[in-house]
PDB file of N, CA and C in Angstrom:
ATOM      1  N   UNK A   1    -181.212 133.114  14.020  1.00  0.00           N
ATOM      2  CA  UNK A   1    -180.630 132.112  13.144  1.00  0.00           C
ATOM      3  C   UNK A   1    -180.407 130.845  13.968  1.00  0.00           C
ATOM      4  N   UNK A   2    -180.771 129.723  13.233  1.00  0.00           N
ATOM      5  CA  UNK A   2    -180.656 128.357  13.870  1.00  0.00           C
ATOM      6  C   UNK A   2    -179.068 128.160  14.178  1.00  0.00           C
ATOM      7  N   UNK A   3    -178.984 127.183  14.894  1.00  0.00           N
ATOM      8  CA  UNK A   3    -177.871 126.584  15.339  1.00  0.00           C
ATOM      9  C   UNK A   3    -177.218 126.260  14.367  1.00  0.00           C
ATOM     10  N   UNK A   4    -177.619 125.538  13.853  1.00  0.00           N
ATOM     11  CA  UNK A   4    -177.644 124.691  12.541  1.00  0.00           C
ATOM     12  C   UNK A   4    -176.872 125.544  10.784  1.00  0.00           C
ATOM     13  N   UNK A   5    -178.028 126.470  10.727  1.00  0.00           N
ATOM     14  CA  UNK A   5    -177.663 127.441   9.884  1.00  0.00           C
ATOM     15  C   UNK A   5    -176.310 128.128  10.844  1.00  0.00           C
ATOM     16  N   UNK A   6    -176.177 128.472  11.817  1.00  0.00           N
ATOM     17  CA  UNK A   6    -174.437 128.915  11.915  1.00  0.00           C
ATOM     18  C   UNK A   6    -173.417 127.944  11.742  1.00  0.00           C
ATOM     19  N   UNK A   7    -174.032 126.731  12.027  1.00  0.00           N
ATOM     20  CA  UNK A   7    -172.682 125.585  12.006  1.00  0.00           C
ATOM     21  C   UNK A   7    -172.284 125.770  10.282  1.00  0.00           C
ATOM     22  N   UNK A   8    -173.518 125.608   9.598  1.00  0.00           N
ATOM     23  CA  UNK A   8    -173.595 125.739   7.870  1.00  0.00           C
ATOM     24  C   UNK A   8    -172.281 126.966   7.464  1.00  0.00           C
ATOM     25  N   UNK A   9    -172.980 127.972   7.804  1.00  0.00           N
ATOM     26  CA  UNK A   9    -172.261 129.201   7.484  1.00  0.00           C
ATOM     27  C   UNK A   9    -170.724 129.323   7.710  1.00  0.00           C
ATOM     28  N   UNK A  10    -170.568 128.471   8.791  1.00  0.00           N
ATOM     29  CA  UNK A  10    -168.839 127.972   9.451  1.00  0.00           C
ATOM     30  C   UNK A  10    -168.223 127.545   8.794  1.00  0.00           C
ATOM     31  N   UNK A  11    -168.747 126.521   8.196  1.00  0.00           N
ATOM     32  CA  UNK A  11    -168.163 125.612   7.217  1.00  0.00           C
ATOM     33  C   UNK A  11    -168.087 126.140   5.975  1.00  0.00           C
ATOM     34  N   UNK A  12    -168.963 126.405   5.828  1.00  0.00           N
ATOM     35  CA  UNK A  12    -168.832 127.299   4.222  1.00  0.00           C
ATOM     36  C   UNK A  12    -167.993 128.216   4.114  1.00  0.00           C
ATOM     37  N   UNK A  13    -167.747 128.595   5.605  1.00  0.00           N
ATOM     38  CA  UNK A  13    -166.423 130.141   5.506  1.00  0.00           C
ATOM     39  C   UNK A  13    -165.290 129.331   5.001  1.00  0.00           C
ATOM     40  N   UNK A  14    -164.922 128.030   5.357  1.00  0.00           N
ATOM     41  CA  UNK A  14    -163.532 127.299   5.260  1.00  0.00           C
ATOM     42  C   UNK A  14    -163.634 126.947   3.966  1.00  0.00           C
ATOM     43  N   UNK A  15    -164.104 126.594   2.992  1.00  0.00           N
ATOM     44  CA  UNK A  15    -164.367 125.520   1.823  1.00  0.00           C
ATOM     45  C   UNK A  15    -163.797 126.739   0.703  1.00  0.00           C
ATOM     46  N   UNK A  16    -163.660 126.120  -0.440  1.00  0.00           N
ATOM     47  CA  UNK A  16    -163.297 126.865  -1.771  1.00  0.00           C
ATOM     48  C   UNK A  16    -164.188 127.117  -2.356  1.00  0.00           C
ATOM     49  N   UNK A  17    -164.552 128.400  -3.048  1.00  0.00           N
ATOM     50  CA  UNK A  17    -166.016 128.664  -3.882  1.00  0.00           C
ATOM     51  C   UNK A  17    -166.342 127.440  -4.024  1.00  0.00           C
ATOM     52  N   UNK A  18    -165.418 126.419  -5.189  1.00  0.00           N
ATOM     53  CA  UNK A  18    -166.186 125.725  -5.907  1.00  0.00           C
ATOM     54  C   UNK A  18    -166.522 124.842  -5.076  1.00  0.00           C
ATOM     55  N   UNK A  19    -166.159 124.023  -4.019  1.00  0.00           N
ATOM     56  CA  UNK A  19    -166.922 123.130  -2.743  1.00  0.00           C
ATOM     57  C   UNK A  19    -168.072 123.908  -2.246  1.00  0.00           C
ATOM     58  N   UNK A  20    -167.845 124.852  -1.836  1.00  0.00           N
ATOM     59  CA  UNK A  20    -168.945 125.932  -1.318  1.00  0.00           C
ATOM     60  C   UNK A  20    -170.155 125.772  -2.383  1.00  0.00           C
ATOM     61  N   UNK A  21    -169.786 125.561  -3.096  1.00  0.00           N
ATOM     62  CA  UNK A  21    -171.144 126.050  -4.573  1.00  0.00           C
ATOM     63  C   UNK A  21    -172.013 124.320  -4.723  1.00  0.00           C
ATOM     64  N   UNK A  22    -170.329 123.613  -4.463  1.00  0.00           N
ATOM     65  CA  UNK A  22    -171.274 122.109  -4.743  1.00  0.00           C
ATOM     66  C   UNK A  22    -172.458 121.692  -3.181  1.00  0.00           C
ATOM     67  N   UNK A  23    -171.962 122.249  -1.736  1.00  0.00           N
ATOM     68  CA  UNK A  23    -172.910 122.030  -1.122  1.00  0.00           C
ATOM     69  C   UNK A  23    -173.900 122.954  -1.320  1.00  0.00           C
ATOM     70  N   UNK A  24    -174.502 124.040  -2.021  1.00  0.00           N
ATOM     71  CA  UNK A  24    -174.811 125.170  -2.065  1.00  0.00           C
ATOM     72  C   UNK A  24    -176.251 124.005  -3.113  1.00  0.00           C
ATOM     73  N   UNK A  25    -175.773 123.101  -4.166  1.00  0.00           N
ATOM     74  CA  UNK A  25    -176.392 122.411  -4.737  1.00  0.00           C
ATOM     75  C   UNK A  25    -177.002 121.639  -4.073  1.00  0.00           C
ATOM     76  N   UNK A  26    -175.917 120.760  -3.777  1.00  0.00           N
ATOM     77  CA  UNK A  26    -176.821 119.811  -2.171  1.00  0.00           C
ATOM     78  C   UNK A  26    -177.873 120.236  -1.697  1.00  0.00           C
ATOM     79  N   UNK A  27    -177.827 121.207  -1.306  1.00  0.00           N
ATOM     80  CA  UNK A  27    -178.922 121.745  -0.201  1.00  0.00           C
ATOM     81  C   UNK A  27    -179.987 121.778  -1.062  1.00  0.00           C
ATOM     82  N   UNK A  28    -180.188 122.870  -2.361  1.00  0.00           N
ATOM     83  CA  UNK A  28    -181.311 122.577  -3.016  1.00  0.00           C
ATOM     84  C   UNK A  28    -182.051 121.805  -3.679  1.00  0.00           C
ATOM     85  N   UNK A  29    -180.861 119.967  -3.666  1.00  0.00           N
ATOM     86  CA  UNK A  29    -181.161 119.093  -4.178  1.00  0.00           C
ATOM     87  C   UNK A  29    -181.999 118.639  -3.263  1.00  0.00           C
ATOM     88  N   UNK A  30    -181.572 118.728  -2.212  1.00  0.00           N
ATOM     89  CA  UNK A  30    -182.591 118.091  -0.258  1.00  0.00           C
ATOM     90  C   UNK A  30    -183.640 118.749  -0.396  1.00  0.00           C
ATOM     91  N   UNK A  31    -183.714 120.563  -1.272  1.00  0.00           N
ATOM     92  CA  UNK A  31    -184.835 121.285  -0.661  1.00  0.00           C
ATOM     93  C   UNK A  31    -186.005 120.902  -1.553  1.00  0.00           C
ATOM     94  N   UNK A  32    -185.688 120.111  -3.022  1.00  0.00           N
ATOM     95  CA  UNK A  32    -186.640 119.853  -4.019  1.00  0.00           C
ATOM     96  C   UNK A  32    -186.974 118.324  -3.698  1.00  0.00           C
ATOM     97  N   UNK A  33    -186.665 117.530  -2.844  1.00  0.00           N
ATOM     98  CA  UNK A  33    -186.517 116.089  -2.492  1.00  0.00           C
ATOM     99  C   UNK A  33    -187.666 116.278  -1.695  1.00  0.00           C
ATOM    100  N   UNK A  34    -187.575 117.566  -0.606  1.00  0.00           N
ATOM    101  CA  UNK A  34    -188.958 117.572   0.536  1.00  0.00           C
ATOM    102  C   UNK A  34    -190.136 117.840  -0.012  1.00  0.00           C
ATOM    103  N   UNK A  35    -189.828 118.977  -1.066  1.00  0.00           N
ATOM    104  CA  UNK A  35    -191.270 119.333  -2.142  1.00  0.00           C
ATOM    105  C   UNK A  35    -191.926 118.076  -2.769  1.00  0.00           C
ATOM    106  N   UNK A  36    -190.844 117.241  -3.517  1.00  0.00           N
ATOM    107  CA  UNK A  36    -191.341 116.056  -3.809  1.00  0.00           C
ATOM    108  C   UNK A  36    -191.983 115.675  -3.010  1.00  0.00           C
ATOM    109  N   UNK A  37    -191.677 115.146  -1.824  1.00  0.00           N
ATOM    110  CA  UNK A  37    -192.480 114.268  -0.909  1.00  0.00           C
ATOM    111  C   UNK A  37    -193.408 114.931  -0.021  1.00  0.00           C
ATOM    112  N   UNK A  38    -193.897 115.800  -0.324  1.00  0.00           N
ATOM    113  CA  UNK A  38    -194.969 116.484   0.018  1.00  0.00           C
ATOM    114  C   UNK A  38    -195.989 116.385  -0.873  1.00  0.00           C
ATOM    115  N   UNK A  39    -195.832 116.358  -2.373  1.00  0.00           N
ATOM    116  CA  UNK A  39    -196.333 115.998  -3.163  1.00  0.00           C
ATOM    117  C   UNK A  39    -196.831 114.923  -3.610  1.00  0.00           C
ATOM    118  N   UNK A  40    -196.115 114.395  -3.448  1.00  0.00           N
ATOM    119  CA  UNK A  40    -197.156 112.649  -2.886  1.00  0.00           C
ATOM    120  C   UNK A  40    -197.292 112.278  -2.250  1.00  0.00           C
ATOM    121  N   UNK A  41    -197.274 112.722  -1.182  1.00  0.00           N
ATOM    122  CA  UNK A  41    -197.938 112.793   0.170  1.00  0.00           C
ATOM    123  C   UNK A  41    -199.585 112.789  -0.458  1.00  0.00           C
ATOM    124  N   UNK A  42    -199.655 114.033  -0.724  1.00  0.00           N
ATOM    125  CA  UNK A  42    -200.763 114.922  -1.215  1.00  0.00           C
ATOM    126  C   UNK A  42    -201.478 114.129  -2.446  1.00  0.00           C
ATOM    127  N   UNK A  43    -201.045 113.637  -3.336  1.00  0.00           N
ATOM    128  CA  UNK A  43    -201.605 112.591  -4.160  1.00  0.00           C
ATOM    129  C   UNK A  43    -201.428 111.781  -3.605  1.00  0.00           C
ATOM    130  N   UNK A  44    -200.971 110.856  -3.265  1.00  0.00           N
ATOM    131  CA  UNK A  44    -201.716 109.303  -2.700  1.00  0.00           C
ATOM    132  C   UNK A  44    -202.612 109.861  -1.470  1.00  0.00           C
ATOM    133  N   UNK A  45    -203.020 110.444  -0.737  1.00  0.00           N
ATOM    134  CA  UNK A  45    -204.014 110.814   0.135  1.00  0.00           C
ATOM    135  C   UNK A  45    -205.802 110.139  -0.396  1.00  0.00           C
ATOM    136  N   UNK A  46    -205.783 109.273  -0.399  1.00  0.00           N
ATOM    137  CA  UNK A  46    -207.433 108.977  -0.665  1.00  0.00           C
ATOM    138  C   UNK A  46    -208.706 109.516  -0.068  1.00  0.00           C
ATOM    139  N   UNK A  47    -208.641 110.365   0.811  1.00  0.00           N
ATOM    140  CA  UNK A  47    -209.744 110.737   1.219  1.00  0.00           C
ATOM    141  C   UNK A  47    -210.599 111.707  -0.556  1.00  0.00           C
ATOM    142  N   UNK A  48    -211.709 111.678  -0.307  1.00  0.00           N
ATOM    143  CA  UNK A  48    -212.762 112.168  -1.406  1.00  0.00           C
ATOM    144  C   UNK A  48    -212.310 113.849  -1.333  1.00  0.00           C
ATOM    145  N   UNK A  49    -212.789 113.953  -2.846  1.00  0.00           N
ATOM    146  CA  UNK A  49    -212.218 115.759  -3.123  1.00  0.00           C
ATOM    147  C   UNK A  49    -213.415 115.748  -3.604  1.00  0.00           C
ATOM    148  N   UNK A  50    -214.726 116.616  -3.269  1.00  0.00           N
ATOM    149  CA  UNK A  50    -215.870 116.811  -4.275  1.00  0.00           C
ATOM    150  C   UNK A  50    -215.800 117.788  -5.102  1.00  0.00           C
ATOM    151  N   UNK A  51    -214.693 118.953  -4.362  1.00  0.00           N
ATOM    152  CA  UNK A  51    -214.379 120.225  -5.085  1.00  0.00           C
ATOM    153  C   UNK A  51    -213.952 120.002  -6.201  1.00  0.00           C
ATOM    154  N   UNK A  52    -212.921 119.183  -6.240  1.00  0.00           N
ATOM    155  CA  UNK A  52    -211.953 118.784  -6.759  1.00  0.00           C
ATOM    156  C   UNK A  52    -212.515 118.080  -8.198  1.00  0.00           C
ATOM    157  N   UNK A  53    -212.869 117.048  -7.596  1.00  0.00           N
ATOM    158  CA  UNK A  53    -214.063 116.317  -8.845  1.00  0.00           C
ATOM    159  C   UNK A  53    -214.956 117.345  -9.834  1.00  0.00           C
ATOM    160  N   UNK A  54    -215.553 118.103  -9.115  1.00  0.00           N
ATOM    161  CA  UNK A  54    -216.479 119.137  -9.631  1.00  0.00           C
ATOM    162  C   UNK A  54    -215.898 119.498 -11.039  1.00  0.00           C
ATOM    163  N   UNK A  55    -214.635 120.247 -10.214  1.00  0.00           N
ATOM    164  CA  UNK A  55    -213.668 121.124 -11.131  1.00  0.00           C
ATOM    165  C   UNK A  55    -213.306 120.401 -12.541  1.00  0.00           C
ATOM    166  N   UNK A  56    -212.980 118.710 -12.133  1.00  0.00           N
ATOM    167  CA  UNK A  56    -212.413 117.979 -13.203  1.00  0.00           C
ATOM    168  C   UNK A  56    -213.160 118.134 -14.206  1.00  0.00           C
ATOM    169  N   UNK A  57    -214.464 117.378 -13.695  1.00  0.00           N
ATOM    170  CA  UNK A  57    -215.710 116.701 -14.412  1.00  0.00           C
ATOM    171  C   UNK A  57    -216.259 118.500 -15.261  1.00  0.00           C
ATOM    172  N   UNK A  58    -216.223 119.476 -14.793  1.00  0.00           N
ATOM    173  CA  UNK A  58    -216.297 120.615 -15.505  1.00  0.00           C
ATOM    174  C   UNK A  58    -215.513 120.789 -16.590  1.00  0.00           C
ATOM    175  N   UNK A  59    -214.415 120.941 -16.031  1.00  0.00           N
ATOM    176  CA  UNK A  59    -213.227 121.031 -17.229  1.00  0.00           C
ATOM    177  C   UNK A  59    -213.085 120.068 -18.761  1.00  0.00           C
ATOM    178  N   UNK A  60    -213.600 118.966 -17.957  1.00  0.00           N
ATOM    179  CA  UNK A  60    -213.334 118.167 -19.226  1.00  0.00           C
ATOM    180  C   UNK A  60    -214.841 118.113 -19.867  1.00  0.00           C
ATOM    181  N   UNK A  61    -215.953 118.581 -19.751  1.00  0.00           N
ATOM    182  CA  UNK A  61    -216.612 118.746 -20.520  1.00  0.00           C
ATOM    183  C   UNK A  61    -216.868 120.080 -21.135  1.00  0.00           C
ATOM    184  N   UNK A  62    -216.435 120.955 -20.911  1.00  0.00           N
ATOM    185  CA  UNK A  62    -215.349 121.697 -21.505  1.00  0.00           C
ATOM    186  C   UNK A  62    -214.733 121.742 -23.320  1.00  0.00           C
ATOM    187  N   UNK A  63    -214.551 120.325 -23.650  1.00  0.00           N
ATOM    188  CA  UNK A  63    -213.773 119.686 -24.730  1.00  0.00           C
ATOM    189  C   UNK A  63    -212.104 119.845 -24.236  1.00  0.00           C
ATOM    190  N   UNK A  64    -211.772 120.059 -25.063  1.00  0.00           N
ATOM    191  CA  UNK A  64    -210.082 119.889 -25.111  1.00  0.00           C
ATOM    192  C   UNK A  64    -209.523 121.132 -25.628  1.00  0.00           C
ATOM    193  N   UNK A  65    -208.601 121.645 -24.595  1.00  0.00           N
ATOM    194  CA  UNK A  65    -208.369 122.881 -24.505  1.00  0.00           C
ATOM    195  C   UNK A  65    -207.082 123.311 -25.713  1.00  0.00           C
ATOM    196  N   UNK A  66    -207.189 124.079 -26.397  1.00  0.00           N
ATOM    197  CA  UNK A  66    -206.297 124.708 -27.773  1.00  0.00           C
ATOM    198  C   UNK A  66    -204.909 124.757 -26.996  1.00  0.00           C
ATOM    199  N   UNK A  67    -204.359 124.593 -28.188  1.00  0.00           N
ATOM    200  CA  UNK A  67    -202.460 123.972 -27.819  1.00  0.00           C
ATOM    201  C   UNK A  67    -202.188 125.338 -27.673  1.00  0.00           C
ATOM    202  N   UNK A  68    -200.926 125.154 -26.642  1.00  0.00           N
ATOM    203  CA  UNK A  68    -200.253 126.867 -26.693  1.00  0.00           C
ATOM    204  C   UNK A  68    -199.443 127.191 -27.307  1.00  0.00           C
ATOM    205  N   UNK A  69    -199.502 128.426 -28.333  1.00  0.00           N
ATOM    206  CA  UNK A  69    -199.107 128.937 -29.528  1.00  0.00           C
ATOM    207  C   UNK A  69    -198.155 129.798 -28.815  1.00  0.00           C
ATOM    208  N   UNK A  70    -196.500 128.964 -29.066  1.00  0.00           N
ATOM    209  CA  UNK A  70    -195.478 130.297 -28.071  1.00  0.00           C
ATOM    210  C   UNK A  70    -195.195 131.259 -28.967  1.00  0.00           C
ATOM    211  N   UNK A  71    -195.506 131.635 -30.270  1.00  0.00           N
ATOM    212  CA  UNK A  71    -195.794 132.975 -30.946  1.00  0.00           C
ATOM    213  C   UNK A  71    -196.480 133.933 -30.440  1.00  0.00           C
ATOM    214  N   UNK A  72    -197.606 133.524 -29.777  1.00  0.00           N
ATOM    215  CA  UNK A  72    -198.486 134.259 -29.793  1.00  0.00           C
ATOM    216  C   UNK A  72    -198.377 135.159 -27.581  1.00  0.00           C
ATOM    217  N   UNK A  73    -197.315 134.545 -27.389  1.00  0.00           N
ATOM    218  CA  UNK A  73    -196.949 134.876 -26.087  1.00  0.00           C
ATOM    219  C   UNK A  73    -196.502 136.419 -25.939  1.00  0.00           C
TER     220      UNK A  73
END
């Protein structure tokens, strides 16, 4: 275990559930903030996708794919 993660765990021993719960949020608000920015990282990247293209240019000739019927789930 990181340094880090014990200092975390320290602190969290002292706090009241409900403080405990609001950094408990925090953290997964930081952990969906990095996903984000990995994610456009990954889209704005301009280098060429031929795979990628392939796949599109397939798909959409294809036609247009039938709406999803949540009845039928």
């Amino acid at each position: 275990m990181s340094t880090v993660a014990k200092e975390l765990i320290a602190i969290m021993d002292t706090l009241p559930e409900d403080k405990a719960r609001e950094v408990v949020d925090f953290a997964r608000f930081l952990q969906e903030q990095a996903g984000d920015r990995e994610w456009e990282r990954i889209l704005s990247d301009t280098r060429p996708r031929p795979k990628l293209d392939r796949f599109v240019a397939d798909a959409l000739r294809e036609g247009p794919a039938e709406s999803l019927d949540l009845n039928k789930l």
